[in-house]
C-alpha atoms as a PDB file:
ATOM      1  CA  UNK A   1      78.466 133.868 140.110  1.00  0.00           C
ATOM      2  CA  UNK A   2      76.856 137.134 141.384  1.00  0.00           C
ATOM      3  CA  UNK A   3      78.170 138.794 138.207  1.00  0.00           C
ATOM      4  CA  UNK A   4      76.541 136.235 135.808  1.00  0.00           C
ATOM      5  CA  UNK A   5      73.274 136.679 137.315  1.00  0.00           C
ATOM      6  CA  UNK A   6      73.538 140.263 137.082  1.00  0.00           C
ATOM      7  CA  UNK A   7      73.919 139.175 132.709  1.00  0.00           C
ATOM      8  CA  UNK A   8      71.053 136.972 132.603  1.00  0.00           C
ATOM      9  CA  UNK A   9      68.812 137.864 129.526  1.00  0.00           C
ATOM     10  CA  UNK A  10      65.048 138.883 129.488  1.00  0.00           C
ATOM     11  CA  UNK A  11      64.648 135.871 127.419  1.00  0.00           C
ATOM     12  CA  UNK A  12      67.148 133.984 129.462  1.00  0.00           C
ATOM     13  CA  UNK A  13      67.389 132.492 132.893  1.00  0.00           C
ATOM     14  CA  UNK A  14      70.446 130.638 135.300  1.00  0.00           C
ATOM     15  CA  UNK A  15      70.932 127.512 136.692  1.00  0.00           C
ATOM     16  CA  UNK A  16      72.798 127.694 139.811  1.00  0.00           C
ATOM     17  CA  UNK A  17      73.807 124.458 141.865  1.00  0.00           C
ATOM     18  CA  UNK A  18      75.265 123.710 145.120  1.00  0.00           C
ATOM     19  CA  UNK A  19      76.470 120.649 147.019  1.00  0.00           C
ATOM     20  CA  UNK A  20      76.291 120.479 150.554  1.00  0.00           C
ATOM     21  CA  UNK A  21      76.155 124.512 151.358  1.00  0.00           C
ATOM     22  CA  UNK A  22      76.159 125.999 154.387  1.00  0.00           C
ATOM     23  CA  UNK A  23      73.930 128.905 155.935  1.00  0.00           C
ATOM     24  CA  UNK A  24      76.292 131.025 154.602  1.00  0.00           C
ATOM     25  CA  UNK A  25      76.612 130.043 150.716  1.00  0.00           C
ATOM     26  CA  UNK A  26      73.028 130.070 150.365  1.00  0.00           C
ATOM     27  CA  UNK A  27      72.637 133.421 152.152  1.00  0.00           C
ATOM     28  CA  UNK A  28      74.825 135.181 149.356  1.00  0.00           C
ATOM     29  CA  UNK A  29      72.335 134.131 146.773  1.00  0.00           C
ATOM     30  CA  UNK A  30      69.623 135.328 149.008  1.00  0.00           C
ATOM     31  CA  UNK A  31      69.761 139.260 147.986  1.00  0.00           C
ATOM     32  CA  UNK A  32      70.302 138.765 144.374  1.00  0.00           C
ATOM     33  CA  UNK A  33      67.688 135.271 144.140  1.00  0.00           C
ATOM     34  CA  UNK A  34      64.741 137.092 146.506  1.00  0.00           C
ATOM     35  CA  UNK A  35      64.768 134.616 148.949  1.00  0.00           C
ATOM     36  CA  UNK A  36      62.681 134.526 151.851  1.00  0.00           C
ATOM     37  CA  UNK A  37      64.871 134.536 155.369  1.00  0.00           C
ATOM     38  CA  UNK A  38      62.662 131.073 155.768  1.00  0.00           C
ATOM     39  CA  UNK A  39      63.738 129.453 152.102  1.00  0.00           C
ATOM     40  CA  UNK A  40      67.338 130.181 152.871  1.00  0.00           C
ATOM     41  CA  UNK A  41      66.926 128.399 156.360  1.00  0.00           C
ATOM     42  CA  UNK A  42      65.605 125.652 154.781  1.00  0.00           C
ATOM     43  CA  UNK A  43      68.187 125.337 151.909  1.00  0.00           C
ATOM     44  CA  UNK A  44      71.017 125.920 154.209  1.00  0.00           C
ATOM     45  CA  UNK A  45      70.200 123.035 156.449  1.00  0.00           C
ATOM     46  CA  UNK A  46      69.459 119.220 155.703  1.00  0.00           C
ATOM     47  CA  UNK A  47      66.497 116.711 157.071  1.00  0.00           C
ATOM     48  CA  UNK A  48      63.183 118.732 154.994  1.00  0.00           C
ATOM     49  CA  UNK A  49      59.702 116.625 154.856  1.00  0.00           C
ATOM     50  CA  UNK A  50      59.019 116.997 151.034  1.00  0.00           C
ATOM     51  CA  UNK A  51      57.029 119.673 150.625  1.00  0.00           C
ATOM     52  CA  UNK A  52      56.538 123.438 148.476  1.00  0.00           C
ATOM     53  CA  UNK A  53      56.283 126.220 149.507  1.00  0.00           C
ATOM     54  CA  UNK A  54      56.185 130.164 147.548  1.00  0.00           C
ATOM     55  CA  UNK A  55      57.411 133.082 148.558  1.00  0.00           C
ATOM     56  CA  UNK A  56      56.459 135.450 146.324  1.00  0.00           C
ATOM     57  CA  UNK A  57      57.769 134.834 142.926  1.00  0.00           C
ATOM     58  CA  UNK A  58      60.146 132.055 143.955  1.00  0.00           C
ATOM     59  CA  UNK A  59      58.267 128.666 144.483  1.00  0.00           C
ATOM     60  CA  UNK A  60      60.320 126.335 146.723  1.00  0.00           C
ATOM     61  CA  UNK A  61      60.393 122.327 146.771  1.00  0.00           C
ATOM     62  CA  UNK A  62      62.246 120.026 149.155  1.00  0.00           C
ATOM     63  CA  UNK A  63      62.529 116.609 147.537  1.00  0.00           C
ATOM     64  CA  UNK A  64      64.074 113.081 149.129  1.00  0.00           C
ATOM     65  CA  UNK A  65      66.753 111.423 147.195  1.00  0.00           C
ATOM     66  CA  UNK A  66      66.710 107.772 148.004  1.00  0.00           C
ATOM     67  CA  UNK A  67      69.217 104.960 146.536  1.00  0.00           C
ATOM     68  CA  UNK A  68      68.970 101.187 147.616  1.00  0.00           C
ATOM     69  CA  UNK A  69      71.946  99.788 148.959  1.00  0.00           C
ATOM     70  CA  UNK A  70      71.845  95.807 147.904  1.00  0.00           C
ATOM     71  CA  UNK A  71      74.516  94.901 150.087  1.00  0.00           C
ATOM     72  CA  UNK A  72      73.440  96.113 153.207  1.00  0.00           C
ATOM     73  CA  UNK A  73      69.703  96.023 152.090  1.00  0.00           C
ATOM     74  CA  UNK A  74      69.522  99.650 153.078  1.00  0.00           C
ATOM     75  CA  UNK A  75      67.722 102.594 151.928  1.00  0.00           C
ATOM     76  CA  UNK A  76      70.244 105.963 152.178  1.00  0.00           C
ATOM     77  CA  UNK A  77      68.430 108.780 151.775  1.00  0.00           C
ATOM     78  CA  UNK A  78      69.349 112.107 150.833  1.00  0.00           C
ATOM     79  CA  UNK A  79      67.531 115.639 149.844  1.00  0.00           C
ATOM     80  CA  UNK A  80      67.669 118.365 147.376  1.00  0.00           C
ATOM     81  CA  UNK A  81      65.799 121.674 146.996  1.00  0.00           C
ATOM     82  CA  UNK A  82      64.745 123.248 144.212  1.00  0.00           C
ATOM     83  CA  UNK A  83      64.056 127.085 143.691  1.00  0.00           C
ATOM     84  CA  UNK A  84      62.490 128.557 140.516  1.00  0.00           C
ATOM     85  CA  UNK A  85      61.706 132.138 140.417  1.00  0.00           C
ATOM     86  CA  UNK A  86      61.576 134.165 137.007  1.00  0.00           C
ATOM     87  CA  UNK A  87      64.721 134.031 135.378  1.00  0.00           C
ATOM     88  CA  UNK A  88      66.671 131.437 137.953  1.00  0.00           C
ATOM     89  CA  UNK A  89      67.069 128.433 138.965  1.00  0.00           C
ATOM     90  CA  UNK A  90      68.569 127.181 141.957  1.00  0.00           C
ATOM     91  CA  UNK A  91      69.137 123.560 143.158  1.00  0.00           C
ATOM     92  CA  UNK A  92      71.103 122.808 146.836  1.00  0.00           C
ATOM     93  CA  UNK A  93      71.694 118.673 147.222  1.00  0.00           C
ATOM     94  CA  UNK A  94      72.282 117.035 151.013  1.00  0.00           C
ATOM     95  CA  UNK A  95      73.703 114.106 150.452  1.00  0.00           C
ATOM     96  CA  UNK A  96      75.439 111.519 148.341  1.00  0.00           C
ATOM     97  CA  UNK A  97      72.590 111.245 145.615  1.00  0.00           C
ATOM     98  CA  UNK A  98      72.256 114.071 142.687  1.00  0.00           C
ATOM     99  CA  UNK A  99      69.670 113.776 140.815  1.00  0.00           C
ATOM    100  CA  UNK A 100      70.833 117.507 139.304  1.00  0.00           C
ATOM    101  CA  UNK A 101      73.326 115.950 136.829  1.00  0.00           C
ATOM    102  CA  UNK A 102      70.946 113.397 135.030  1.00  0.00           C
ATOM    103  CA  UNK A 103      68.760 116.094 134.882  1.00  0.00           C
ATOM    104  CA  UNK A 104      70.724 118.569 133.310  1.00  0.00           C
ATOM    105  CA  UNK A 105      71.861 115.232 131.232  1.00  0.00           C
ATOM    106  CA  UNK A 106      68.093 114.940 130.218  1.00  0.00           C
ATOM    107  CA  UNK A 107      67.803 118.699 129.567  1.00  0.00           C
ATOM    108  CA  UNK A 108      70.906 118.450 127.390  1.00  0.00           C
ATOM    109  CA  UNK A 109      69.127 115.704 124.627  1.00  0.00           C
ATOM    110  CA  UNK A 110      65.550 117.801 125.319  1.00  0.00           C
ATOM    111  CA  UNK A 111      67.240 121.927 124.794  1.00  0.00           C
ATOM    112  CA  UNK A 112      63.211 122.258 123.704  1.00  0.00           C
ATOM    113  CA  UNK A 113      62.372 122.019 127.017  1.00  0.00           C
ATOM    114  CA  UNK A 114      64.303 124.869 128.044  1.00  0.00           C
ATOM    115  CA  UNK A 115      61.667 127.067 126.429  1.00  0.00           C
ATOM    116  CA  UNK A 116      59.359 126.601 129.820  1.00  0.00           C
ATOM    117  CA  UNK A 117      62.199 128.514 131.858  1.00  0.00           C
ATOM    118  CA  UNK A 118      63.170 127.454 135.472  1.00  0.00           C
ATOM    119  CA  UNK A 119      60.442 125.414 135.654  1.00  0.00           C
ATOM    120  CA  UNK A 120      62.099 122.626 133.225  1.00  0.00           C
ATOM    121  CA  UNK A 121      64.627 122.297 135.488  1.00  0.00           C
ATOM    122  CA  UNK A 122      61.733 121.815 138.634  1.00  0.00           C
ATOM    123  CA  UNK A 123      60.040 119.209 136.283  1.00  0.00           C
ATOM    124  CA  UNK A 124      63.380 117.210 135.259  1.00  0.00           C
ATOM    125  CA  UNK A 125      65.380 117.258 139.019  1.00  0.00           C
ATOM    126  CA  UNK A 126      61.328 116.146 139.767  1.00  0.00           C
ATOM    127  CA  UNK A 127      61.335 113.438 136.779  1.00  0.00           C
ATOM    128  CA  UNK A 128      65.158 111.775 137.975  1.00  0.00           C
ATOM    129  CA  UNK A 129      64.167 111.585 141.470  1.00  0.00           C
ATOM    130  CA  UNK A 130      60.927 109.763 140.870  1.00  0.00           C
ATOM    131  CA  UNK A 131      62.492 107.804 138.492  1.00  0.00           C
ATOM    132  CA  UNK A 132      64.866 106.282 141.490  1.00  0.00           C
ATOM    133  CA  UNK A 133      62.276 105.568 143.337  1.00  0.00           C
ATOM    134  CA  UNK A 134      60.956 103.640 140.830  1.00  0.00           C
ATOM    135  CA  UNK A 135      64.291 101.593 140.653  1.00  0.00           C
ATOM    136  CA  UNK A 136      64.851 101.350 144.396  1.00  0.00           C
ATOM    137  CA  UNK A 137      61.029  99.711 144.721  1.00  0.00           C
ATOM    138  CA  UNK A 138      61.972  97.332 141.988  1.00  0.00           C
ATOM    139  CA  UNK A 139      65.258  96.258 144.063  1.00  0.00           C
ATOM    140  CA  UNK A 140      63.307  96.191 147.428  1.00  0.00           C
ATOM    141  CA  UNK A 141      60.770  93.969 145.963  1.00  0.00           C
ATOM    142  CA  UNK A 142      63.691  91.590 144.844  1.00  0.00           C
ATOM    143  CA  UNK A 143      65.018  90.996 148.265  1.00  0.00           C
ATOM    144  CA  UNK A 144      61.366  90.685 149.679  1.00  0.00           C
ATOM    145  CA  UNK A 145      61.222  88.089 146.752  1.00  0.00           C
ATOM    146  CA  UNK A 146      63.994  86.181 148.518  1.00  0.00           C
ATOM    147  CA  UNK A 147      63.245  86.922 151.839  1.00  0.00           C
ATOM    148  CA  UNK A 148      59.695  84.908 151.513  1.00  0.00           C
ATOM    149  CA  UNK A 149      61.315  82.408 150.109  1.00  0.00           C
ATOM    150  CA  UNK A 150      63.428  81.713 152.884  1.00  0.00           C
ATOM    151  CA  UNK A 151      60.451  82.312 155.126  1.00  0.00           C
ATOM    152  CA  UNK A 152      58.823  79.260 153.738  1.00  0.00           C
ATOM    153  CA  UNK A 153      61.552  76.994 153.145  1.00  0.00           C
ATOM    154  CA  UNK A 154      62.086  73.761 155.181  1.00  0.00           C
ATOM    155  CA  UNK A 155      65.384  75.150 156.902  1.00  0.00           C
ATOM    156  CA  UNK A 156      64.959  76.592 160.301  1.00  0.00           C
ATOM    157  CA  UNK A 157      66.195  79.669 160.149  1.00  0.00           C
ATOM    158  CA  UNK A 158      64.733  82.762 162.409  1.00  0.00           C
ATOM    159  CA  UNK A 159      64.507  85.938 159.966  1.00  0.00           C
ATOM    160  CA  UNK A 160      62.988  88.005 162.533  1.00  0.00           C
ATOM    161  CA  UNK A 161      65.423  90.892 162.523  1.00  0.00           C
ATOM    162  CA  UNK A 162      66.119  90.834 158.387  1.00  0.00           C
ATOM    163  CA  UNK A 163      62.354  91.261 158.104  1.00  0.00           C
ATOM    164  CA  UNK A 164      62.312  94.072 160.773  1.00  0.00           C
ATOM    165  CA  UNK A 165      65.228  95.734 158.947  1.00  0.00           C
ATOM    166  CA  UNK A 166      63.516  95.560 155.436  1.00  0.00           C
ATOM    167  CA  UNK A 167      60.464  96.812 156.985  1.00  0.00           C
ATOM    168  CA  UNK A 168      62.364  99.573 159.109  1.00  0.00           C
ATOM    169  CA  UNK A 169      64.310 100.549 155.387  1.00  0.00           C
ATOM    170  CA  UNK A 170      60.341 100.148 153.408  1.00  0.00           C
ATOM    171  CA  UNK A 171      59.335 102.462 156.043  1.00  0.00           C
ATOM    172  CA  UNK A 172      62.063 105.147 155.340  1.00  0.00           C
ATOM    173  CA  UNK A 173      61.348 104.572 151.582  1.00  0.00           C
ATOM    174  CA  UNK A 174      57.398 104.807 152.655  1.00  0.00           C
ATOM    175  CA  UNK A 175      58.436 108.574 154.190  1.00  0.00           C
ATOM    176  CA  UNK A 176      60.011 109.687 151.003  1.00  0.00           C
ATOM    177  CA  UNK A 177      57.131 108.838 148.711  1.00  0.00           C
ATOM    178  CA  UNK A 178      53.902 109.271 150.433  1.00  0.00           C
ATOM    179  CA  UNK A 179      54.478 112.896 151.309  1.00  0.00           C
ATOM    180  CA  UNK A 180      55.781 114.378 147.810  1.00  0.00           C
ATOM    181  CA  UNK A 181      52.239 112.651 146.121  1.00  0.00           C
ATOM    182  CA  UNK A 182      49.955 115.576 146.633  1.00  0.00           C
ATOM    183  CA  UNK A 183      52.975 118.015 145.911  1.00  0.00           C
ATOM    184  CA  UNK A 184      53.149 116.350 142.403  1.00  0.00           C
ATOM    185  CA  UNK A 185      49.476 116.393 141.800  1.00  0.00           C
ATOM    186  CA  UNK A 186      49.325 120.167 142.566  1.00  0.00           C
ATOM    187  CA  UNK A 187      51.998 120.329 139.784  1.00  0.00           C
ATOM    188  CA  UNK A 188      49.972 118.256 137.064  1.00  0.00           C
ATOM    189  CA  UNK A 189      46.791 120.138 138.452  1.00  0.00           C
ATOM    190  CA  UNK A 190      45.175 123.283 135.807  1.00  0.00           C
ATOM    191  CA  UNK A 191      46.629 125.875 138.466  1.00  0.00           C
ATOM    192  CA  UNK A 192      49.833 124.903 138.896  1.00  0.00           C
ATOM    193  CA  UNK A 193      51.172 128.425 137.045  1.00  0.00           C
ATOM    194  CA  UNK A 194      53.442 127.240 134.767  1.00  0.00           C
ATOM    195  CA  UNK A 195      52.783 127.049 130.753  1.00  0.00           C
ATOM    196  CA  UNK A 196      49.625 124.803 129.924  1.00  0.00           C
ATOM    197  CA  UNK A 197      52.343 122.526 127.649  1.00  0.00           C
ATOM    198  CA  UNK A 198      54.103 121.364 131.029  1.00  0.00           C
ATOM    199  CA  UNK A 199      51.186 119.687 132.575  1.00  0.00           C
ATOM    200  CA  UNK A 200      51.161 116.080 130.416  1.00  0.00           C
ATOM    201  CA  UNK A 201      54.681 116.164 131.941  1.00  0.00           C
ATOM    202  CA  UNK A 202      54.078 116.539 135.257  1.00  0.00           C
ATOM    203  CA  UNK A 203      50.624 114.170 134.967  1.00  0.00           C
ATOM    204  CA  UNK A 204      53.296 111.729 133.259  1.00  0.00           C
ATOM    205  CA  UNK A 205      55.794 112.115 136.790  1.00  0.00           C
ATOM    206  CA  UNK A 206      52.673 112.247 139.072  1.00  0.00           C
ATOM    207  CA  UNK A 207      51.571 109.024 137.438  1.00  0.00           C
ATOM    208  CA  UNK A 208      55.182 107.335 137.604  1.00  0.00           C
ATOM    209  CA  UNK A 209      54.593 108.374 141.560  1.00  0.00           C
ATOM    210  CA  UNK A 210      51.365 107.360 142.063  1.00  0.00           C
ATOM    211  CA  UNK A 211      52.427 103.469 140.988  1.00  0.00           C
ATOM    212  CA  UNK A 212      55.453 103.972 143.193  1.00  0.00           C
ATOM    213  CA  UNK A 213      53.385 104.564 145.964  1.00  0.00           C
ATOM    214  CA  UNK A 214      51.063 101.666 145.445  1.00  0.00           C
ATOM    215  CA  UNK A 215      53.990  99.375 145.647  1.00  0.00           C
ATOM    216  CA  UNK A 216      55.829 100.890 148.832  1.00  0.00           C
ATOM    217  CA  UNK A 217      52.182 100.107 150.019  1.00  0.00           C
ATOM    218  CA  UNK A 218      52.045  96.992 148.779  1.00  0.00           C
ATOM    219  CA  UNK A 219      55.687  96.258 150.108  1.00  0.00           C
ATOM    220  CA  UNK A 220      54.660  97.361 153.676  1.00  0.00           C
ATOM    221  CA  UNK A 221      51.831  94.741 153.590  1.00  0.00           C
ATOM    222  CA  UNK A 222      54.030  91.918 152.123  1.00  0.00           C
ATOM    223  CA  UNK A 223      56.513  92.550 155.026  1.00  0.00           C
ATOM    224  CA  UNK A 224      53.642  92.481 157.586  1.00  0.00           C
ATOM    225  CA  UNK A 225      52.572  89.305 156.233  1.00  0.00           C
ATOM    226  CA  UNK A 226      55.798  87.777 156.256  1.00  0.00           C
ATOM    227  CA  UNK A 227      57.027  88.710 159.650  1.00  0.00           C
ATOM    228  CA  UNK A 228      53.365  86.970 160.903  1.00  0.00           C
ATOM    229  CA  UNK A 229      54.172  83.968 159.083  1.00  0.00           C
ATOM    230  CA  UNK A 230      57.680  83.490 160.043  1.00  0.00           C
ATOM    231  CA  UNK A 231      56.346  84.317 163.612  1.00  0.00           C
ATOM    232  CA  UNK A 232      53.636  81.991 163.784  1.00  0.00           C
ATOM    233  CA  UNK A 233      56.475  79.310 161.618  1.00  0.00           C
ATOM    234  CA  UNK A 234      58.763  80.167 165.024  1.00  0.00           C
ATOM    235  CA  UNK A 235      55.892  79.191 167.527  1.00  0.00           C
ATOM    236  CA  UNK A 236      55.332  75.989 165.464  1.00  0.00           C
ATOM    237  CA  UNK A 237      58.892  74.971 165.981  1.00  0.00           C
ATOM    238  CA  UNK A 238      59.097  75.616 169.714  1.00  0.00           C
ATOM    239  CA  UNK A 239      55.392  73.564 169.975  1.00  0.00           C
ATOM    240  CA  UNK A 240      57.415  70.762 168.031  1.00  0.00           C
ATOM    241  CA  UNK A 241      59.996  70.791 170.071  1.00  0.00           C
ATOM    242  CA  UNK A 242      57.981  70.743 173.508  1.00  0.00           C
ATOM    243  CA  UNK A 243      56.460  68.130 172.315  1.00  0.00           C
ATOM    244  CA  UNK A 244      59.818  65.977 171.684  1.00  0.00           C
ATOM    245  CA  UNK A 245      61.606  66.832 174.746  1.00  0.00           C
ATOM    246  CA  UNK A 246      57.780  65.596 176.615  1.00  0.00           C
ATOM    247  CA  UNK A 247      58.213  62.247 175.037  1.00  0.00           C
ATOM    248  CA  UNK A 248      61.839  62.004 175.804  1.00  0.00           C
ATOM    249  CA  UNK A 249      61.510  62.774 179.235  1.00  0.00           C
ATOM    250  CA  UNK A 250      58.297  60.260 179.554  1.00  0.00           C
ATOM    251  CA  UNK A 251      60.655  57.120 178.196  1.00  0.00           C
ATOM    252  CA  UNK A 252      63.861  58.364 180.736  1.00  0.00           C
ATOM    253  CA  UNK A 253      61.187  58.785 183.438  1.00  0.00           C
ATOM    254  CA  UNK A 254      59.549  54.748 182.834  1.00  0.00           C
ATOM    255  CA  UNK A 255      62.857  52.870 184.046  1.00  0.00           C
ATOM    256  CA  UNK A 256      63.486  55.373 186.782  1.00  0.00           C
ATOM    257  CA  UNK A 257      59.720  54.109 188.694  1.00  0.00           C
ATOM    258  CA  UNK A 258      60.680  50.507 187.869  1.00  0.00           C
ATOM    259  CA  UNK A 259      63.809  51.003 189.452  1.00  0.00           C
ATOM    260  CA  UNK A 260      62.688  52.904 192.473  1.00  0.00           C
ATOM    261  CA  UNK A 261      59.640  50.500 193.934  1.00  0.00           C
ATOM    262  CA  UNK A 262      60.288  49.173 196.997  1.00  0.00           C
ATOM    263  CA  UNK A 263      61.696  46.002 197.259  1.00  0.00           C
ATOM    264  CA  UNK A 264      58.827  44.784 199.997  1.00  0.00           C
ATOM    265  CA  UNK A 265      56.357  44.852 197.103  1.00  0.00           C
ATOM    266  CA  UNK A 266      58.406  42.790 194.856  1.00  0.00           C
ATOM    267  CA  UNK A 267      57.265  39.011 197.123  1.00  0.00           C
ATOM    268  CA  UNK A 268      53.656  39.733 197.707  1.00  0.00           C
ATOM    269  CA  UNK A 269      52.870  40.564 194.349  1.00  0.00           C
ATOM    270  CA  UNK A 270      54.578  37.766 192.705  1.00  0.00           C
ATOM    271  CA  UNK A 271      52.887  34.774 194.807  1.00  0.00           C
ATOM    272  CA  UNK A 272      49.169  36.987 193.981  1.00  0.00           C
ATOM    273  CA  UNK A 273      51.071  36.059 190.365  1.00  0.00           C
ATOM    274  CA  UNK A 274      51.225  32.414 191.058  1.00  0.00           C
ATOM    275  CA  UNK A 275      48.673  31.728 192.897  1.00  0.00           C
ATOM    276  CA  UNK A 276      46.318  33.019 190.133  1.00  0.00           C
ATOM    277  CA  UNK A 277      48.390  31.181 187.584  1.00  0.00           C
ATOM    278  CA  UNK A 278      48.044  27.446 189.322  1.00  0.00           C
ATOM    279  CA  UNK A 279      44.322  28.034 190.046  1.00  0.00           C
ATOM    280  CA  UNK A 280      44.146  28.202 186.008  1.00  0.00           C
ATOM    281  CA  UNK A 281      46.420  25.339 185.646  1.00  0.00           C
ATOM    282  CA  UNK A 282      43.544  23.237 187.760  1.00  0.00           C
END
């Protein structure tokens, strides 16, 4: 690999991937590549925030992969990095997600794009991992879809810890999104430092974004507003049946002070009874 970096063209650049690396893997690129001792740390190990960073003439960017499980309802997440510097390109993945190989995919039916340099690869690892998002929203907001439904329906049924588990996966989903929004608007922004041609691309994935994160918003809410109703649905149910096991115990309680009177009572008031009854009679 070392030896094919060494050939790279002035015209040229490399791609260089890696899944799952250790310290060490990256650390061998980090002579030849230019890496900061701080970008190689950060490569080498998993669980980023998304965010970019530059050191020097290699601009780094730690990205969230996210894929929705529909079985489970779960979001798995996963990360990737991305390094650009002049003539190289290097991605590291975490995870079970790669966005890397629909990229390169995309790259391969685009070879135009390859004119921008590293950066095309930034902008299309970038493009496929926004583009799940987008998916993953659209299969969270189908379970939510069926979720409310059951929240409303006549069947008692207590949801409480589905909605808390949608929420708790929204939320993960939520921590994905929210932070990588400015990073993308830097990228679409007139001094990002890349060729003026790439910036309608990156405004195009910074829009895509942008509506993603409106509807993880929007999700969030929904979920809120479902867990109140089904809470307040809950309380309604227990009021109901308070209410039935009062009147119940009122009718079983009726023949029980009938029964229990004393029996001294029972002669006094029953002449009172017919004494009253043959003063009418007169």
């Amino acid at each position: 690999m070392l030896d094919s970096l060494k050939r790279v063209g002035e015209r040229e650049f490399c791609w260089v991937h890696l899944d799952d690396p250790g310290s060490g893997d990256v650390q061998e690129l980090a002579g030849p590549l230019g890496m900061h001792p701080l970008a190689v740390e950060d490569a080498g190990e998993a669980h980023q925030r998304p965010k970019r960073e530059r050191y020097g003439d290699v601009l780094a960017v730690a990205l969230k992969t996210l894929w929705y499980v529909e079985d489970g309802c779960e979001v798995e997440t996963g990360e990737v990095m991305a390094f650009t510097g002049p003539r190289l390109a290097l991605t590291v993945r975490h995870g079970h997600a790669d966005p890397t190989v629909e990229a390169a995919r995309r790259l391969g039916e685009d070879p135009q794009m390859l004119r921008f340099g590293p950066v095309a690869v930034l902008h299309a690892v970038l493009d496929t991992v926004v583009d799940s998002y987008t998916e993953a929203a659209v299969q969270v907001r189908a379970d939510l879809t069926v979720l409310e439904r059951r929240v409303f329906s006549p069947e008692r049924e207590d949801l409480t810890e589905q909605i808390y588990s949608l929420k708790r996966e929204v939320l993960e989903f939520r921590d994905a999104v929210q932070p990588l929004v400015p990073v993308v608007q830097d990228f679409a922004g007139p001094h990002a430092g890349w060729p003026e041609e790439m910036l309608p691309y990156f405004r195009d994935v910074a829009d895509h974004l942008h509506r993603t994160d409106t509807e993880v918003r929007s999700l969030d809410e929904l979920l809120n507003s479902a867990l109140d109703a089904h809470l307040a649905r809950v309380g309604t149910w227990q009021n109901d049946d308070m209410r039935r096991i009062s009147a119940w115990a009122a009718i079983l309680a009726t023949p029980t002070l009938v029964a229990g009177m004393p029996s001294g009572l029972l002669p006094s008031a029953w002449s009172s009874c017919a004494g009253a009854c043959r003063w009418r009679c007169r």
